[in-house]
C-alpha atoms as a PDB file:
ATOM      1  CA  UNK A   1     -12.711   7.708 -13.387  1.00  0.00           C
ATOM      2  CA  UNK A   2     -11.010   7.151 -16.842  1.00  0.00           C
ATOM      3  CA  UNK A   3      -9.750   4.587 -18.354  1.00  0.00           C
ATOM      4  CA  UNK A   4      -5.910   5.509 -17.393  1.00  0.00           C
ATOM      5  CA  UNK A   5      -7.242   5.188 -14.091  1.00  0.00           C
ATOM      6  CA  UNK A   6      -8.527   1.331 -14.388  1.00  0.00           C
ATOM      7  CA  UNK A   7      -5.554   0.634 -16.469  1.00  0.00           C
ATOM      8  CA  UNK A   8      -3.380   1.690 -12.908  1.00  0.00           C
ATOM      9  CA  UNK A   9      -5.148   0.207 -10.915  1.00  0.00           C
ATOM     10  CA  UNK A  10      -5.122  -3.261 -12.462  1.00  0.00           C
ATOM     11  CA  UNK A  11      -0.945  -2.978 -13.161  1.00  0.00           C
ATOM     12  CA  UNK A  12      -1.391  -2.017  -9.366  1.00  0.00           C
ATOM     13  CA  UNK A  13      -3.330  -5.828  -8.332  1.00  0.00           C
ATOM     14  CA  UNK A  14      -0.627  -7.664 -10.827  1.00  0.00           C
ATOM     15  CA  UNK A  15       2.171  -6.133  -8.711  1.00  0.00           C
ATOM     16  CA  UNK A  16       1.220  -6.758  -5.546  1.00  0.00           C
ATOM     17  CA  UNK A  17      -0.370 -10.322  -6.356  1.00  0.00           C
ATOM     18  CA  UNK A  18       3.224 -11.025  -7.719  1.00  0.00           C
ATOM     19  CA  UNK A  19       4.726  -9.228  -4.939  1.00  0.00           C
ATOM     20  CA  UNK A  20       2.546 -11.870  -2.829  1.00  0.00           C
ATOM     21  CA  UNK A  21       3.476 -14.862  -4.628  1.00  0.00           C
ATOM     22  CA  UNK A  22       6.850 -14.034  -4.284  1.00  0.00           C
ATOM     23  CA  UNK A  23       6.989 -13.736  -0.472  1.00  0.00           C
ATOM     24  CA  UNK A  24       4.707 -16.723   0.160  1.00  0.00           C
ATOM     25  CA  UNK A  25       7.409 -19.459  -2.101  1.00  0.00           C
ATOM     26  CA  UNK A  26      10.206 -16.982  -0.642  1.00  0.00           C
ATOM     27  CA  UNK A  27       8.767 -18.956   3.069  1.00  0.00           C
ATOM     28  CA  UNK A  28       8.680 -22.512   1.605  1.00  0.00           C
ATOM     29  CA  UNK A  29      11.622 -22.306  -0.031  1.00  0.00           C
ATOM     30  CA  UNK A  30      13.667 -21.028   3.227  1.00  0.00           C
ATOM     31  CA  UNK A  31      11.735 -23.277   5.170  1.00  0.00           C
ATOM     32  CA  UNK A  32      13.547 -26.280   3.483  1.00  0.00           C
ATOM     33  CA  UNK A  33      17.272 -24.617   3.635  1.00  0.00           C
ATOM     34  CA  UNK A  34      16.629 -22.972   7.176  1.00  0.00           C
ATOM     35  CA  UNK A  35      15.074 -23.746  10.400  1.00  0.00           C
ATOM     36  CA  UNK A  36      14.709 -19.588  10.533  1.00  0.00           C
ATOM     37  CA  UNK A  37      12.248 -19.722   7.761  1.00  0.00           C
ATOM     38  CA  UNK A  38       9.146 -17.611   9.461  1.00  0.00           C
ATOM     39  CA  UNK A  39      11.798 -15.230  10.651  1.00  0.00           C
ATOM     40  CA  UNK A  40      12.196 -14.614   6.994  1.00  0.00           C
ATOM     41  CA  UNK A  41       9.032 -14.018   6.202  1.00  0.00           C
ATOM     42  CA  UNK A  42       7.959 -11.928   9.267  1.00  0.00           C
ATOM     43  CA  UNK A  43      10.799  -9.967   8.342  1.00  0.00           C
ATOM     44  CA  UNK A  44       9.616  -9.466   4.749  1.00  0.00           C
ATOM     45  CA  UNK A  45       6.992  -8.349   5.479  1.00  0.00           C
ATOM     46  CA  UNK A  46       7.838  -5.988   8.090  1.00  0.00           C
ATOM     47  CA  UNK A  47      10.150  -4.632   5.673  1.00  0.00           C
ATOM     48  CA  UNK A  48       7.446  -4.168   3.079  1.00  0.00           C
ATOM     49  CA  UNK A  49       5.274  -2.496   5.654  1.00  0.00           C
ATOM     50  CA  UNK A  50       8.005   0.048   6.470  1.00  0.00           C
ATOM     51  CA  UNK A  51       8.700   0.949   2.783  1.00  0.00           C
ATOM     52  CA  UNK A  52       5.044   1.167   1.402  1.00  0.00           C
ATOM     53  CA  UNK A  53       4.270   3.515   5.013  1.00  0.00           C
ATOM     54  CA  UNK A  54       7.520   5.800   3.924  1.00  0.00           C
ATOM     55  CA  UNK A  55       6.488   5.685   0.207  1.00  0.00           C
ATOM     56  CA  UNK A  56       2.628   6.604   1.427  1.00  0.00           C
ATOM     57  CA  UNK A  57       3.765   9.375   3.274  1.00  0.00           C
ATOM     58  CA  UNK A  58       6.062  11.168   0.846  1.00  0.00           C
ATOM     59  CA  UNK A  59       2.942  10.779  -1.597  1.00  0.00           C
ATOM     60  CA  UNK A  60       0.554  12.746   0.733  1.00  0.00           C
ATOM     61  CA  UNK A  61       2.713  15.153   1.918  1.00  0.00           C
ATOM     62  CA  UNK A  62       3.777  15.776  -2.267  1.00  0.00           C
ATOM     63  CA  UNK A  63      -0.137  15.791  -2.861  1.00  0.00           C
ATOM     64  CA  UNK A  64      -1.189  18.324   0.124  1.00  0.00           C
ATOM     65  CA  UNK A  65       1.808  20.569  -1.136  1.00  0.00           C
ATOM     66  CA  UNK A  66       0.631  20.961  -4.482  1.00  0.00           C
ATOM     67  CA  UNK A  67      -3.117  20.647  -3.377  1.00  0.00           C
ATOM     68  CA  UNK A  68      -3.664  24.481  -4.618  1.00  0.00           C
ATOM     69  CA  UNK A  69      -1.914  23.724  -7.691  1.00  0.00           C
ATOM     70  CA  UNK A  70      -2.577  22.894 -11.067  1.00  0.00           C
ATOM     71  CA  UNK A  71      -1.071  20.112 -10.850  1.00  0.00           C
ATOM     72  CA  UNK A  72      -3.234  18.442  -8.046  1.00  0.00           C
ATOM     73  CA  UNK A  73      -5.156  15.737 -10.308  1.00  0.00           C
ATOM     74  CA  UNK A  74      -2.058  14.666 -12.021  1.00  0.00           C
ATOM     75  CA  UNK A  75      -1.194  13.021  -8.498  1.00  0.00           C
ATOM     76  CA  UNK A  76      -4.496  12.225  -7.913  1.00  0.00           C
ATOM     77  CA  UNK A  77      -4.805   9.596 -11.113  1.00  0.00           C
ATOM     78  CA  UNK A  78      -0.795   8.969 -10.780  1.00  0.00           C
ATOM     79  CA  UNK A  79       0.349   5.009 -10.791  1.00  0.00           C
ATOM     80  CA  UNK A  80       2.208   5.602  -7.484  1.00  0.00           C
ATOM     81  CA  UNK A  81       0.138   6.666  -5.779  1.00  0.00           C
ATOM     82  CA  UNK A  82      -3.016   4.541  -6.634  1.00  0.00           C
ATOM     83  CA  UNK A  83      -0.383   1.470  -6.107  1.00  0.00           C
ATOM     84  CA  UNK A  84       0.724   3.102  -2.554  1.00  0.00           C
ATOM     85  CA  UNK A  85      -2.863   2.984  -1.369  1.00  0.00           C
ATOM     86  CA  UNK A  86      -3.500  -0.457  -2.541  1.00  0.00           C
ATOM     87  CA  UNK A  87      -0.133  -1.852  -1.510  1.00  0.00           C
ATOM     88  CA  UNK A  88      -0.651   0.051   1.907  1.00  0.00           C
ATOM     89  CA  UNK A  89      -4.104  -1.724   1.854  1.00  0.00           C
ATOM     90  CA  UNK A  90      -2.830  -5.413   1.453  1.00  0.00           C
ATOM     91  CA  UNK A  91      -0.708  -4.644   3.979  1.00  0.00           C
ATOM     92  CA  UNK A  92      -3.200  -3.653   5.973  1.00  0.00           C
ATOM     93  CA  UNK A  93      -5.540  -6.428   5.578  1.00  0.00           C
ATOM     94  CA  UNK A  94      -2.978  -9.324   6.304  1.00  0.00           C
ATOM     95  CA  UNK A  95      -1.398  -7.260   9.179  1.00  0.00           C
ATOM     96  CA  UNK A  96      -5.634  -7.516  10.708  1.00  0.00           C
ATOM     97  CA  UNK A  97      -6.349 -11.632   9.498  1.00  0.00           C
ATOM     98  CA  UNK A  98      -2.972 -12.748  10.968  1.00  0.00           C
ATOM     99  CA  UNK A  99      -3.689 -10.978  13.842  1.00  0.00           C
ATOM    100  CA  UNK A 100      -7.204 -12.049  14.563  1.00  0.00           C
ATOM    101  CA  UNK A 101      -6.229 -15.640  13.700  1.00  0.00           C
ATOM    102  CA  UNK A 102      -3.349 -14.732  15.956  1.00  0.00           C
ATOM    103  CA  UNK A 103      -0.470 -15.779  14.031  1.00  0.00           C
ATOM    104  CA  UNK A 104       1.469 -12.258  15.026  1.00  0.00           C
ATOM    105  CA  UNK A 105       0.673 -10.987  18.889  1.00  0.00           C
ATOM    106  CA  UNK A 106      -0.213  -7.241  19.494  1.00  0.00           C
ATOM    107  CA  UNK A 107       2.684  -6.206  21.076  1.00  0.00           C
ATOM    108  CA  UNK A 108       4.713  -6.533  17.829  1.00  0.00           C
ATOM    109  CA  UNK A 109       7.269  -3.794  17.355  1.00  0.00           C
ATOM    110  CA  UNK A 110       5.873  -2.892  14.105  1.00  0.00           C
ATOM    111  CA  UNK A 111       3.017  -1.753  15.001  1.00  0.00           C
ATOM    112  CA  UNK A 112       3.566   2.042  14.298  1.00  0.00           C
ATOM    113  CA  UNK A 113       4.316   1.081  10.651  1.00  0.00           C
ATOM    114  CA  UNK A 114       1.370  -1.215  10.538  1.00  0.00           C
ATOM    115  CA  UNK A 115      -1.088   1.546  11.958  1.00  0.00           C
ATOM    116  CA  UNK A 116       0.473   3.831   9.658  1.00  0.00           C
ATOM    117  CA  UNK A 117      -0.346   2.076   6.871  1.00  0.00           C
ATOM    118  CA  UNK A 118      -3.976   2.019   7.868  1.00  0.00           C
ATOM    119  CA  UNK A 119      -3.977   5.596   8.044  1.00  0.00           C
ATOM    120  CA  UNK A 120      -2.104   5.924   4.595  1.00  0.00           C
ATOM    121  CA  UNK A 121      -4.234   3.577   2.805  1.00  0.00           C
ATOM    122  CA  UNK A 122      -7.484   5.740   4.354  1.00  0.00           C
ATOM    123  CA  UNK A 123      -6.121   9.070   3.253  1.00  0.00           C
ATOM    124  CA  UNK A 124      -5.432   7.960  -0.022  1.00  0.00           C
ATOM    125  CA  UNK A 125      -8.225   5.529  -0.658  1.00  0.00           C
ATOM    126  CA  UNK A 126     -10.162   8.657   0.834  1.00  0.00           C
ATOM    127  CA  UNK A 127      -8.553  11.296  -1.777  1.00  0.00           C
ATOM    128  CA  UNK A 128      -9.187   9.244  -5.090  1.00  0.00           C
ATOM    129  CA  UNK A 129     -12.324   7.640  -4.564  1.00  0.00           C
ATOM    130  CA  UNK A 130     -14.515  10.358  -2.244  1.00  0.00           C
ATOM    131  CA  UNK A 131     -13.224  13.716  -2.602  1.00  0.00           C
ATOM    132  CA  UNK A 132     -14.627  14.652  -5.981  1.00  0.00           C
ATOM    133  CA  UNK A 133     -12.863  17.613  -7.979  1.00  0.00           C
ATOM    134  CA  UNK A 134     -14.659  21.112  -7.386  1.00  0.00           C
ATOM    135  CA  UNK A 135     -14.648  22.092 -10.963  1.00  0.00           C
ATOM    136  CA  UNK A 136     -15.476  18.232 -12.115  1.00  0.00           C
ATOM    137  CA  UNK A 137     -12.653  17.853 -14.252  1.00  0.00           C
ATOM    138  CA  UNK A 138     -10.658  14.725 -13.419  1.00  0.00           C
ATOM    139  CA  UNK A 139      -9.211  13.853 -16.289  1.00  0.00           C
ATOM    140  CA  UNK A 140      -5.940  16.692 -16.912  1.00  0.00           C
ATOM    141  CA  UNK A 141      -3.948  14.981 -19.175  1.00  0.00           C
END
């Protein structure tokens, strides 16, 4: 890891905390002008979970076609697609609390999106932090 790589991935927790912060007074402050305001925010974020899957897949299908490439650790240490795999992951992780504290049911029509973005956030989580480079460079600049 180098220090491009920390400097990502910290950018990458400002975004999606403000990303956060912005959805949650989004709620509260629809919840005073509409009676609809949970719609709104169910809706958010099932519209954030479709866009972060789509973004997560055209990131690993990009990475897998230039896996034999020079290229390959240029995507690998990339902003996008450390932020994909975290934003994937948030999703991820309040898509599994609401549902074991059952504020969304099973049966929700998202769920392909939401199980994709479990698998996204795996395969990339998976690519930057456990498959190591076979030469040992990581750091192409």
């Amino acid at each position: 890891m180098n220090k491009e790589h920390f400097k990502f991935t910290t950018l990458s927790f400002i975004l999606i905390n403000v990303w956060t912060l912005y959805s949650f007074f989004e709620y509260y402050n629809n919840e005073v002008k509409y009676a609809t305001g949970s719609m709104s925010l169910l809706f958010n974020f099932l519209g954030s979970a479709i866009i972060a899957f789509g973004i997560g897949i055209i990131l690993i299908l990009t990475r897998i076609i230039i896996y034999k490439s020079k290229y390959k650790m240029k995507l690998k240490n990339n902003f996008l697609y450390i932020f994909a795999g975290l934003f994937n992951l948030n999703i991820s992780i309040i898509w599994i609390v609401s549902i074991i504290l059952k504020f969304l049911k099973l049966e929700l029509e998202g769920l392909p999106y939401i199980l994709g973005n479990v698998i996204v956030t795996l395969f990339i989580l998976i690519d930057i932090y456990a498959v190591k480079a076979k030469n040992g460079v990581e750091n192409i600049e």
